[in-house]
PDB file of N, CA and C in Angstrom:
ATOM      1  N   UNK A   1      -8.074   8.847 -31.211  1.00  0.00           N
ATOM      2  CA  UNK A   1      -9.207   7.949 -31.236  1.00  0.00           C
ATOM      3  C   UNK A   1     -10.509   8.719 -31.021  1.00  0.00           C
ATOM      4  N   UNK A   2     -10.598   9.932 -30.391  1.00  0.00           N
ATOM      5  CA  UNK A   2     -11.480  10.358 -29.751  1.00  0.00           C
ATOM      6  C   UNK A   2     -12.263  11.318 -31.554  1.00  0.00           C
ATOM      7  N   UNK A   3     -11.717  11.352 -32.390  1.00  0.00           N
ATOM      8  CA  UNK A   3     -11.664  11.893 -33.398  1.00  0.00           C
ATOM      9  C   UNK A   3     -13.137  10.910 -34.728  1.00  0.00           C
ATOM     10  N   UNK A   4     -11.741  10.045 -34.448  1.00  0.00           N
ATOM     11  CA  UNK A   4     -12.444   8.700 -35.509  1.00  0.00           C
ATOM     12  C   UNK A   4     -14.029   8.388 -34.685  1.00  0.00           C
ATOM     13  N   UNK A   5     -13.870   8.661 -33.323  1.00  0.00           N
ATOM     14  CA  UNK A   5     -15.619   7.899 -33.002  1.00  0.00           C
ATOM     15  C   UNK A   5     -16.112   9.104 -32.827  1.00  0.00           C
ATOM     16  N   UNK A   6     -16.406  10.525 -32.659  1.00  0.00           N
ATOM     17  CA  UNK A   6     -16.660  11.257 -33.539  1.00  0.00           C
ATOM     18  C   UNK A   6     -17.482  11.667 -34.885  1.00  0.00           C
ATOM     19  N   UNK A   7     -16.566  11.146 -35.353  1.00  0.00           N
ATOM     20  CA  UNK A   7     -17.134  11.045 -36.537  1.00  0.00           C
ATOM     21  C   UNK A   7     -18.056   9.612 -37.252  1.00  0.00           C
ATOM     22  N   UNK A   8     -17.737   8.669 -36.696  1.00  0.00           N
ATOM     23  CA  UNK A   8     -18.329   7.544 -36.310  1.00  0.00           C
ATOM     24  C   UNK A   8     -19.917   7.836 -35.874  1.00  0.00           C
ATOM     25  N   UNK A   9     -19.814   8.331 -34.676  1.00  0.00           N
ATOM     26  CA  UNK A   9     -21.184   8.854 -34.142  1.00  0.00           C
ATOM     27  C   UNK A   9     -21.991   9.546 -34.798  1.00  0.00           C
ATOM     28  N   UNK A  10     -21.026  10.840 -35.371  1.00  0.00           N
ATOM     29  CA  UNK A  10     -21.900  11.839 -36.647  1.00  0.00           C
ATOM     30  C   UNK A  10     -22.207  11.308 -38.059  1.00  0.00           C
ATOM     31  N   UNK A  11     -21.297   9.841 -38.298  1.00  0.00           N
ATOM     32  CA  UNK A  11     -22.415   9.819 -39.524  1.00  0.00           C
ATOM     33  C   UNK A  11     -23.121   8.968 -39.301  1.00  0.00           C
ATOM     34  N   UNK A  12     -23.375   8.225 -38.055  1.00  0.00           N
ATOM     35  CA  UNK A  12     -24.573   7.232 -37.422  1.00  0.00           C
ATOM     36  C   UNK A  12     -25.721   8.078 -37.787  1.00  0.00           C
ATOM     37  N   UNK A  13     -25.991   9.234 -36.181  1.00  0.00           N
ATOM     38  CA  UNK A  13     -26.615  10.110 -36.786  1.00  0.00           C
ATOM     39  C   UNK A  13     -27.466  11.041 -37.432  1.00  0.00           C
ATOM     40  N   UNK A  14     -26.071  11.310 -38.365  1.00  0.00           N
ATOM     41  CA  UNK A  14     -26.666  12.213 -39.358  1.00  0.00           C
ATOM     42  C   UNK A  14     -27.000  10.941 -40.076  1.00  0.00           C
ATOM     43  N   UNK A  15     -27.325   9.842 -40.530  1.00  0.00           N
ATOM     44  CA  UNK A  15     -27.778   8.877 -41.291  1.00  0.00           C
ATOM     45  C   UNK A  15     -29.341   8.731 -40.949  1.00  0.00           C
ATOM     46  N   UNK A  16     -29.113   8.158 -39.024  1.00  0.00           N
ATOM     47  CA  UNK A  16     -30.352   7.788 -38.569  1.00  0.00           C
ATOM     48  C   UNK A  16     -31.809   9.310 -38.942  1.00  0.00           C
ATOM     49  N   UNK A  17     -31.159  10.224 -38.736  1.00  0.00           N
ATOM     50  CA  UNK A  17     -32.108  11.854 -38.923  1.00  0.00           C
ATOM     51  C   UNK A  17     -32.299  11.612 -40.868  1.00  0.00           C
ATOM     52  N   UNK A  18     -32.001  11.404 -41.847  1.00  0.00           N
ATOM     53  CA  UNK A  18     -31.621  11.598 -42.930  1.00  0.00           C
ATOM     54  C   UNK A  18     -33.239  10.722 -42.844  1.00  0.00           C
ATOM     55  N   UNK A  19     -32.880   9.295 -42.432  1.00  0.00           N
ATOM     56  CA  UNK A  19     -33.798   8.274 -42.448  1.00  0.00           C
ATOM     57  C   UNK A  19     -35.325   8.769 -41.903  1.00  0.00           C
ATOM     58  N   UNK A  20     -35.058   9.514 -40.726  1.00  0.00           N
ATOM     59  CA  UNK A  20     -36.874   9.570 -39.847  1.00  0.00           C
ATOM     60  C   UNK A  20     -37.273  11.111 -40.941  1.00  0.00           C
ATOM     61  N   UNK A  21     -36.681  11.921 -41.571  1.00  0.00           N
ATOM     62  CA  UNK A  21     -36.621  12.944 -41.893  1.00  0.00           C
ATOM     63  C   UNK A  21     -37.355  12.344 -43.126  1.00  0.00           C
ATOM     64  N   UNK A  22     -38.718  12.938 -43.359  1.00  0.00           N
ATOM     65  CA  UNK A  22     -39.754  12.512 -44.644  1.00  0.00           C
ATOM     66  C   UNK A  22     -39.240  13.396 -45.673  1.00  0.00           C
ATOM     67  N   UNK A  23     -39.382  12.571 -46.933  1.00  0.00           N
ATOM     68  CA  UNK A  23     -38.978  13.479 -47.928  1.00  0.00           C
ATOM     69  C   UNK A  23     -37.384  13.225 -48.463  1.00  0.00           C
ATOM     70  N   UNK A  24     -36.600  13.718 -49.459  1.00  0.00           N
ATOM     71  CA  UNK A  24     -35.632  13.893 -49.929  1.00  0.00           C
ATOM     72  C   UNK A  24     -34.712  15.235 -49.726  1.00  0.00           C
ATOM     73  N   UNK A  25     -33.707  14.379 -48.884  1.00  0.00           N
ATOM     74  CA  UNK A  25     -32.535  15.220 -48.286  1.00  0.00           C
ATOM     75  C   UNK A  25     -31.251  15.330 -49.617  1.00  0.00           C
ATOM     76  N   UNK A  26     -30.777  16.502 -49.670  1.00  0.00           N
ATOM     77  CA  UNK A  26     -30.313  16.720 -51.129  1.00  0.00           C
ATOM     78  C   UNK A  26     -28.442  17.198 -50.662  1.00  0.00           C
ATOM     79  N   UNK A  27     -28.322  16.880 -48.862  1.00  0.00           N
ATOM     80  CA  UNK A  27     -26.714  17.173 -48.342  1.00  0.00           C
ATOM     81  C   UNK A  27     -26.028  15.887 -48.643  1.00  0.00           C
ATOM     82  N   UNK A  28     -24.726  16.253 -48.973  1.00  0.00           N
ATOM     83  CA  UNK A  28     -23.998  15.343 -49.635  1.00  0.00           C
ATOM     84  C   UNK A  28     -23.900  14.760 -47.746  1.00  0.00           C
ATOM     85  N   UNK A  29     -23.054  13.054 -48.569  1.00  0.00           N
ATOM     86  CA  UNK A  29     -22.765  12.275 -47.010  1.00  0.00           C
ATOM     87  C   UNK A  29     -21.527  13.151 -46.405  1.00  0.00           C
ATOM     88  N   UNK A  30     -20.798  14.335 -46.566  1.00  0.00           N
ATOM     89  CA  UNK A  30     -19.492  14.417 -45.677  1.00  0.00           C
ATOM     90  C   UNK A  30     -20.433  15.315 -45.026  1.00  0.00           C
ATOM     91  N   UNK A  31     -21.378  15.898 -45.359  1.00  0.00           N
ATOM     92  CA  UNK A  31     -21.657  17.451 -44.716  1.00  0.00           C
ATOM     93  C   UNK A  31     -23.087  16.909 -43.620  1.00  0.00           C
ATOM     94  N   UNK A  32     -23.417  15.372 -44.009  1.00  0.00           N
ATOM     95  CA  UNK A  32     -24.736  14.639 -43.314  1.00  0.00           C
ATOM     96  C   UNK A  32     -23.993  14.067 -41.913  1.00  0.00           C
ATOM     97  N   UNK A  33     -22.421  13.984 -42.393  1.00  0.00           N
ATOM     98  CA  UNK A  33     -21.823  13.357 -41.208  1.00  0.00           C
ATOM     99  C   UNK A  33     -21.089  15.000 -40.081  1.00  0.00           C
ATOM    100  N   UNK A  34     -21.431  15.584 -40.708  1.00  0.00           N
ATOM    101  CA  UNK A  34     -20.681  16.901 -39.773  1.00  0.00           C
ATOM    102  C   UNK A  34     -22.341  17.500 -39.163  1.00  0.00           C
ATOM    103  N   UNK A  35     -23.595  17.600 -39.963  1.00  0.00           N
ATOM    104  CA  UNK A  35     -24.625  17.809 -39.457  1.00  0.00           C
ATOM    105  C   UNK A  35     -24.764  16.681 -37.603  1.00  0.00           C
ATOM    106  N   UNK A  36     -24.586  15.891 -37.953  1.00  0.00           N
ATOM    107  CA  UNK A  36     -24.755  14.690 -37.434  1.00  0.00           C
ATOM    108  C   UNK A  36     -23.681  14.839 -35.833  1.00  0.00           C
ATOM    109  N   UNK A  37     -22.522  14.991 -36.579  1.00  0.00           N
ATOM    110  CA  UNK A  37     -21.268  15.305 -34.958  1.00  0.00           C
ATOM    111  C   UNK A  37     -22.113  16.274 -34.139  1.00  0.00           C
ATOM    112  N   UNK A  38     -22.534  17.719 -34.881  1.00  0.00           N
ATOM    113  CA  UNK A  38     -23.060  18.905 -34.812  1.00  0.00           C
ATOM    114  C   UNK A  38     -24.164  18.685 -33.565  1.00  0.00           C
ATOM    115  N   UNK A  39     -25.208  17.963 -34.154  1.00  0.00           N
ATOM    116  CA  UNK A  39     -26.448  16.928 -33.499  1.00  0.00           C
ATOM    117  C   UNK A  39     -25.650  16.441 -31.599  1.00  0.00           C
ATOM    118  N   UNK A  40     -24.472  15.805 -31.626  1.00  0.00           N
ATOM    119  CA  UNK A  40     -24.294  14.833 -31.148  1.00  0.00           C
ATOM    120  C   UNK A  40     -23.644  15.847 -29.816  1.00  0.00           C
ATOM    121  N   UNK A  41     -23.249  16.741 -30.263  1.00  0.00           N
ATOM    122  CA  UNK A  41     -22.586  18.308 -29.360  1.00  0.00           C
ATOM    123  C   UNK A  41     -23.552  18.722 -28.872  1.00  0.00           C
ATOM    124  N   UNK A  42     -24.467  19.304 -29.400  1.00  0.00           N
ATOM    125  CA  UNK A  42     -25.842  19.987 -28.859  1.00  0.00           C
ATOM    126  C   UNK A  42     -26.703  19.050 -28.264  1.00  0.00           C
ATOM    127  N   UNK A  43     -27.114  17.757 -28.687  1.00  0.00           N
ATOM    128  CA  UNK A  43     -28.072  16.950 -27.724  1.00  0.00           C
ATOM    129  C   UNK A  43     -27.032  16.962 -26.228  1.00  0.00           C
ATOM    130  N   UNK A  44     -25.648  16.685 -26.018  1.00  0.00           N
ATOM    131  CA  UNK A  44     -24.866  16.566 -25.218  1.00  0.00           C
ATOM    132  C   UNK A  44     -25.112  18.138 -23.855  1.00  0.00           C
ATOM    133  N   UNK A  45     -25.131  19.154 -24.489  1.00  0.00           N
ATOM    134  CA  UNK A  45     -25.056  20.033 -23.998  1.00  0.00           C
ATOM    135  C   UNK A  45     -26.567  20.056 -23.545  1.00  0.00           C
ATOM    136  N   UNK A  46     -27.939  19.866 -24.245  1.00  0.00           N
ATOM    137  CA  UNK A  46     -28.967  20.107 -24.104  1.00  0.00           C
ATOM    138  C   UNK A  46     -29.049  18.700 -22.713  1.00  0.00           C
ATOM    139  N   UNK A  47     -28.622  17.771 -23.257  1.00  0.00           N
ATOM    140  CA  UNK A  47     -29.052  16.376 -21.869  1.00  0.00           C
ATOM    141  C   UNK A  47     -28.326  16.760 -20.692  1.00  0.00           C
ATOM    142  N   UNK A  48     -27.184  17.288 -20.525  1.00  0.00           N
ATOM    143  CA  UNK A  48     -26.348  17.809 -19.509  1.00  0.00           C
ATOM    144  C   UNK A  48     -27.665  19.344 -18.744  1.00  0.00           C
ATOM    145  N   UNK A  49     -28.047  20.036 -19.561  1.00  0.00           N
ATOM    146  CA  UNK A  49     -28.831  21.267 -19.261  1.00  0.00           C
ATOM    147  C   UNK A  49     -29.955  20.778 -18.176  1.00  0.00           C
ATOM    148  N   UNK A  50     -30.476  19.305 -19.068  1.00  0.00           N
ATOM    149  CA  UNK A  50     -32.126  18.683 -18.287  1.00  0.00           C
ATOM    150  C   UNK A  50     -31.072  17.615 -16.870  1.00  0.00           C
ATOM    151  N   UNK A  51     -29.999  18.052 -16.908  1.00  0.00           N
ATOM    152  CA  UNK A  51     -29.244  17.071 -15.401  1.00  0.00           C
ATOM    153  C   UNK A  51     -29.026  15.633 -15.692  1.00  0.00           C
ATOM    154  N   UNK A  52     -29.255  15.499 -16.990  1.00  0.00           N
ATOM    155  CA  UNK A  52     -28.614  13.816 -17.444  1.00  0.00           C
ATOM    156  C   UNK A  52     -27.085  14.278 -17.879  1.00  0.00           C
ATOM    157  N   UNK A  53     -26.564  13.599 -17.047  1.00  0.00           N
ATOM    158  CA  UNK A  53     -25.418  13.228 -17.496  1.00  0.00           C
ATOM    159  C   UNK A  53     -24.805  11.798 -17.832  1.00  0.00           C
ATOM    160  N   UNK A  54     -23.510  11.181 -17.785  1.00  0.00           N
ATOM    161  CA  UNK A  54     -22.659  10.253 -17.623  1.00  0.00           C
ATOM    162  C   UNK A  54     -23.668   9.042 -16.548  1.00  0.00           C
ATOM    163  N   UNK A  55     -24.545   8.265 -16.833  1.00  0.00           N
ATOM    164  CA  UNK A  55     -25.142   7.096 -15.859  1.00  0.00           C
ATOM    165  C   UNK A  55     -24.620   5.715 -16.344  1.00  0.00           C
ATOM    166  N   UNK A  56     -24.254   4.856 -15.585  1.00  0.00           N
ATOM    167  CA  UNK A  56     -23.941   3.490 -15.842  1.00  0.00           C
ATOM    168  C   UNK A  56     -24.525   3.063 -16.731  1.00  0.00           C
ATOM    169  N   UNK A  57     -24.062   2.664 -17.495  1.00  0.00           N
ATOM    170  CA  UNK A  57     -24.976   1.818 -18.536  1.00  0.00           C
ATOM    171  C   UNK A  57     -25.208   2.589 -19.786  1.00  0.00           C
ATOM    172  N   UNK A  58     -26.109   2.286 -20.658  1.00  0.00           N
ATOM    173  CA  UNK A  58     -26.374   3.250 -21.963  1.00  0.00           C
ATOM    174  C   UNK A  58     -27.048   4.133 -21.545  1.00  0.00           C
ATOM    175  N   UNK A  59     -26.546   5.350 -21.489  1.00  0.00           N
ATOM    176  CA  UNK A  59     -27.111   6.418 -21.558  1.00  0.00           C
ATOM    177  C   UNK A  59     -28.270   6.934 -22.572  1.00  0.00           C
ATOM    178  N   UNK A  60     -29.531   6.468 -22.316  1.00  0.00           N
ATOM    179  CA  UNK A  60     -30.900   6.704 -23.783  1.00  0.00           C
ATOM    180  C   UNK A  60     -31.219   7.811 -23.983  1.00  0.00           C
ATOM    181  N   UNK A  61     -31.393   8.607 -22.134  1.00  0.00           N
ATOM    182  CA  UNK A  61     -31.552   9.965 -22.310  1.00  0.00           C
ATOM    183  C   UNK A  61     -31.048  11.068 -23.174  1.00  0.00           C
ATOM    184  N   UNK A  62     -29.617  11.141 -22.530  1.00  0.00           N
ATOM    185  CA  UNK A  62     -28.422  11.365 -23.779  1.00  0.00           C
ATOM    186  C   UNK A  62     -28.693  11.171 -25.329  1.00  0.00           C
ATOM    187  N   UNK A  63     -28.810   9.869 -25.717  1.00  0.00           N
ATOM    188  CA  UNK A  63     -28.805   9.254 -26.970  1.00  0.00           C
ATOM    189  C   UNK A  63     -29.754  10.047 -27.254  1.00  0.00           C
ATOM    190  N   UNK A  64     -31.144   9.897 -26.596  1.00  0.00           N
ATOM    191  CA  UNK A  64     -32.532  10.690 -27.532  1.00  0.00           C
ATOM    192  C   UNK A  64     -32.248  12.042 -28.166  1.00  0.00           C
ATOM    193  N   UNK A  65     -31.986  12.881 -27.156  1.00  0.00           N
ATOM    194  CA  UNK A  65     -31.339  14.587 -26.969  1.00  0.00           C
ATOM    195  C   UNK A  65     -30.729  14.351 -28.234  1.00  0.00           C
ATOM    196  N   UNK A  66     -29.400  13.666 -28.873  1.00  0.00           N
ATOM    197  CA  UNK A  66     -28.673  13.690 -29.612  1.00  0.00           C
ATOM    198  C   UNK A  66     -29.087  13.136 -31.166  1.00  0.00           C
ATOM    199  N   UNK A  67     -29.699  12.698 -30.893  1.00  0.00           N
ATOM    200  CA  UNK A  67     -30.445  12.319 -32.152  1.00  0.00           C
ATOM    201  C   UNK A  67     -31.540  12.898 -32.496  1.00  0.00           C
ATOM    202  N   UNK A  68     -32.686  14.409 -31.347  1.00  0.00           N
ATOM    203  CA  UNK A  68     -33.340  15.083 -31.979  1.00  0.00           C
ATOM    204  C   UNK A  68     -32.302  16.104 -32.323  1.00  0.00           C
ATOM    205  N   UNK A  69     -31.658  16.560 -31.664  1.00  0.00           N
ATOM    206  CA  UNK A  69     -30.618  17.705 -32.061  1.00  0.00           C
ATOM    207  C   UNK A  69     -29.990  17.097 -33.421  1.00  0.00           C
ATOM    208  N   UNK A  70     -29.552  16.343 -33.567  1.00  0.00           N
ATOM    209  CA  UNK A  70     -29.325  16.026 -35.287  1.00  0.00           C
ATOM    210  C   UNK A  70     -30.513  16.028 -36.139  1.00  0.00           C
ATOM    211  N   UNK A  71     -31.676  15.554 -35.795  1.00  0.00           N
ATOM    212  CA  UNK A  71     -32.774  15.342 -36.734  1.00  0.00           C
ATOM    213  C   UNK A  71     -33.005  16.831 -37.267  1.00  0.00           C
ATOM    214  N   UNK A  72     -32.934  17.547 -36.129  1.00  0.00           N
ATOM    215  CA  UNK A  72     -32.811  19.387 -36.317  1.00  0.00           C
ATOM    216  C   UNK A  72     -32.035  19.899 -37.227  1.00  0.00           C
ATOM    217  N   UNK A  73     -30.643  19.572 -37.057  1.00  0.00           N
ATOM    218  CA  UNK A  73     -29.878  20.111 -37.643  1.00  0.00           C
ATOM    219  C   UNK A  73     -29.678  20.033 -39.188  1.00  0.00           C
ATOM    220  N   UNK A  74     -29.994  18.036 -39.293  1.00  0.00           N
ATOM    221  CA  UNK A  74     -29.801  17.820 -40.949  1.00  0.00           C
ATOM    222  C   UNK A  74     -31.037  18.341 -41.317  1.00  0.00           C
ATOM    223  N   UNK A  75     -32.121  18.574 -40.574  1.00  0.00           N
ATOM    224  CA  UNK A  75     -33.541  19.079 -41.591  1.00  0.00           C
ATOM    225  C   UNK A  75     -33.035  20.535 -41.994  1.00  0.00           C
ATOM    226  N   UNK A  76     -32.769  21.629 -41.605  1.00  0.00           N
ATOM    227  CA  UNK A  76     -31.939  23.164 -41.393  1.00  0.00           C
ATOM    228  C   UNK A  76     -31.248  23.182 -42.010  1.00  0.00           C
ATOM    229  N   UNK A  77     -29.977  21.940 -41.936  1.00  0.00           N
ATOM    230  CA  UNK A  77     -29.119  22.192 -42.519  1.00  0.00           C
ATOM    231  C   UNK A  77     -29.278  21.712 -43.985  1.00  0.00           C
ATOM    232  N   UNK A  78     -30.031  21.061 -44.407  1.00  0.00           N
ATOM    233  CA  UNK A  78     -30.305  20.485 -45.718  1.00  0.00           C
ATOM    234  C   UNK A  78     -30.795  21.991 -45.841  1.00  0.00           C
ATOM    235  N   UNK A  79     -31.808  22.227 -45.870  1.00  0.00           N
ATOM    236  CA  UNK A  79     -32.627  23.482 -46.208  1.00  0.00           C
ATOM    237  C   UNK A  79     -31.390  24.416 -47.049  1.00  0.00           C
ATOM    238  N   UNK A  80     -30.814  24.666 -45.682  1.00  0.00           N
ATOM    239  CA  UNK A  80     -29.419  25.937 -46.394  1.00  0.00           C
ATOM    240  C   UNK A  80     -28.635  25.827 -47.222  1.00  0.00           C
ATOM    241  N   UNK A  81     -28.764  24.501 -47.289  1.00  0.00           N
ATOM    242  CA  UNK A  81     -27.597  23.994 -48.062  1.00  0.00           C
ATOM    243  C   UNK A  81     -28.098  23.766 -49.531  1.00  0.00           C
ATOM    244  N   UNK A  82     -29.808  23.544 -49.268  1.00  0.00           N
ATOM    245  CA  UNK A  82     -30.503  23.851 -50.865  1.00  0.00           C
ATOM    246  C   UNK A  82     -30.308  25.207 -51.412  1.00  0.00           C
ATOM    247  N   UNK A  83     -30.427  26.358 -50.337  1.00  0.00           N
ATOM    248  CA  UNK A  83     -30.574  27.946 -50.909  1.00  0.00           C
ATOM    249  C   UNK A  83     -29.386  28.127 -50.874  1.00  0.00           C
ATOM    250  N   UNK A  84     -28.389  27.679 -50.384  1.00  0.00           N
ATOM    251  CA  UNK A  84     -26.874  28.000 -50.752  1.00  0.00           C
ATOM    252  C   UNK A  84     -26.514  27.758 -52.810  1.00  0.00           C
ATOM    253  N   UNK A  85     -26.444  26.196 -52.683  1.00  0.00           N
ATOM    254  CA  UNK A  85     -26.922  26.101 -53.615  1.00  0.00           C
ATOM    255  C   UNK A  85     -27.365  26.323 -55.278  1.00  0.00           C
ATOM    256  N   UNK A  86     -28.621  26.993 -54.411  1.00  0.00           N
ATOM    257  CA  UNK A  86     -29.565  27.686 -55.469  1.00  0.00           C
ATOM    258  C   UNK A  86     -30.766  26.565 -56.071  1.00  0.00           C
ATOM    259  N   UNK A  87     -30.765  25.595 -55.338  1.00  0.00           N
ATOM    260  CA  UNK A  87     -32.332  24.602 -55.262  1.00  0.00           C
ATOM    261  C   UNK A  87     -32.099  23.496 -56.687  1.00  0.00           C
ATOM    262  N   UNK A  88     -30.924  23.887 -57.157  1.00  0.00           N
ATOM    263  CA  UNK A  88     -30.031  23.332 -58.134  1.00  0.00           C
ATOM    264  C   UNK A  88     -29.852  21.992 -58.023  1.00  0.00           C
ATOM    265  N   UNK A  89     -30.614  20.799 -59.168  1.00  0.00           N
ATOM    266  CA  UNK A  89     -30.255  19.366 -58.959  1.00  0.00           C
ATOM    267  C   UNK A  89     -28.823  18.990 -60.007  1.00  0.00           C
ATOM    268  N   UNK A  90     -28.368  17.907 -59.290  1.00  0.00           N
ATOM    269  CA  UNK A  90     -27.593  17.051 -60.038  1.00  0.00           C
ATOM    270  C   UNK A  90     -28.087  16.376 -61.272  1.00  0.00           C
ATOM    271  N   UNK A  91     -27.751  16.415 -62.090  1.00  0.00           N
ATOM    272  CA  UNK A  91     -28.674  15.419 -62.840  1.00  0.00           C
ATOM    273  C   UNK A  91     -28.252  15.075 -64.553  1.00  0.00           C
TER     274      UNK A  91
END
């Protein structure tokens, strides 16, 4: 179970970052939802760093951390994933 919400979380997300992220993001949805888990690891580690941890209730602090750490990651990771690539459209 711990798997499926996971990934659940990462393509929340990597969706919600896709969305505040101006402009046209060109990562397919499996790699927006692994940007996104990616996001959800590092805000975790970064909110744990500033002494938020585990608090009753919804954790926002947490949540924020995790959703700039994704906004980070899908902006970066789109990028690389254009010069990987080769800046090459579908079309």
């Amino acid at each position: 179970m711990g798997w499926l919400w996971a990934i659940i979380v990462g393509l929340v997300l990597g969706l919600l970052a896709k969305a505040i992220i101006p402009g046209k993001q060109h990562s397919p949805l499996w790699l927006t939802t692994i940007f996104g888990m990616l996001g959800a690891v590092v805000g975790n580690a970064v909110a744990r760093g500033f002494g938020i941890e585990e608090t009753p209730g919804i954790d926002w602090g947490r949540h924020i951390f995790q959703l700039v750490a994704a906004i980070v990651i899908v902006f970066f990771g789109d990028m690389a994933y254009m010069s990987v690539r080769g800046g090459k459209r579908k079309g």
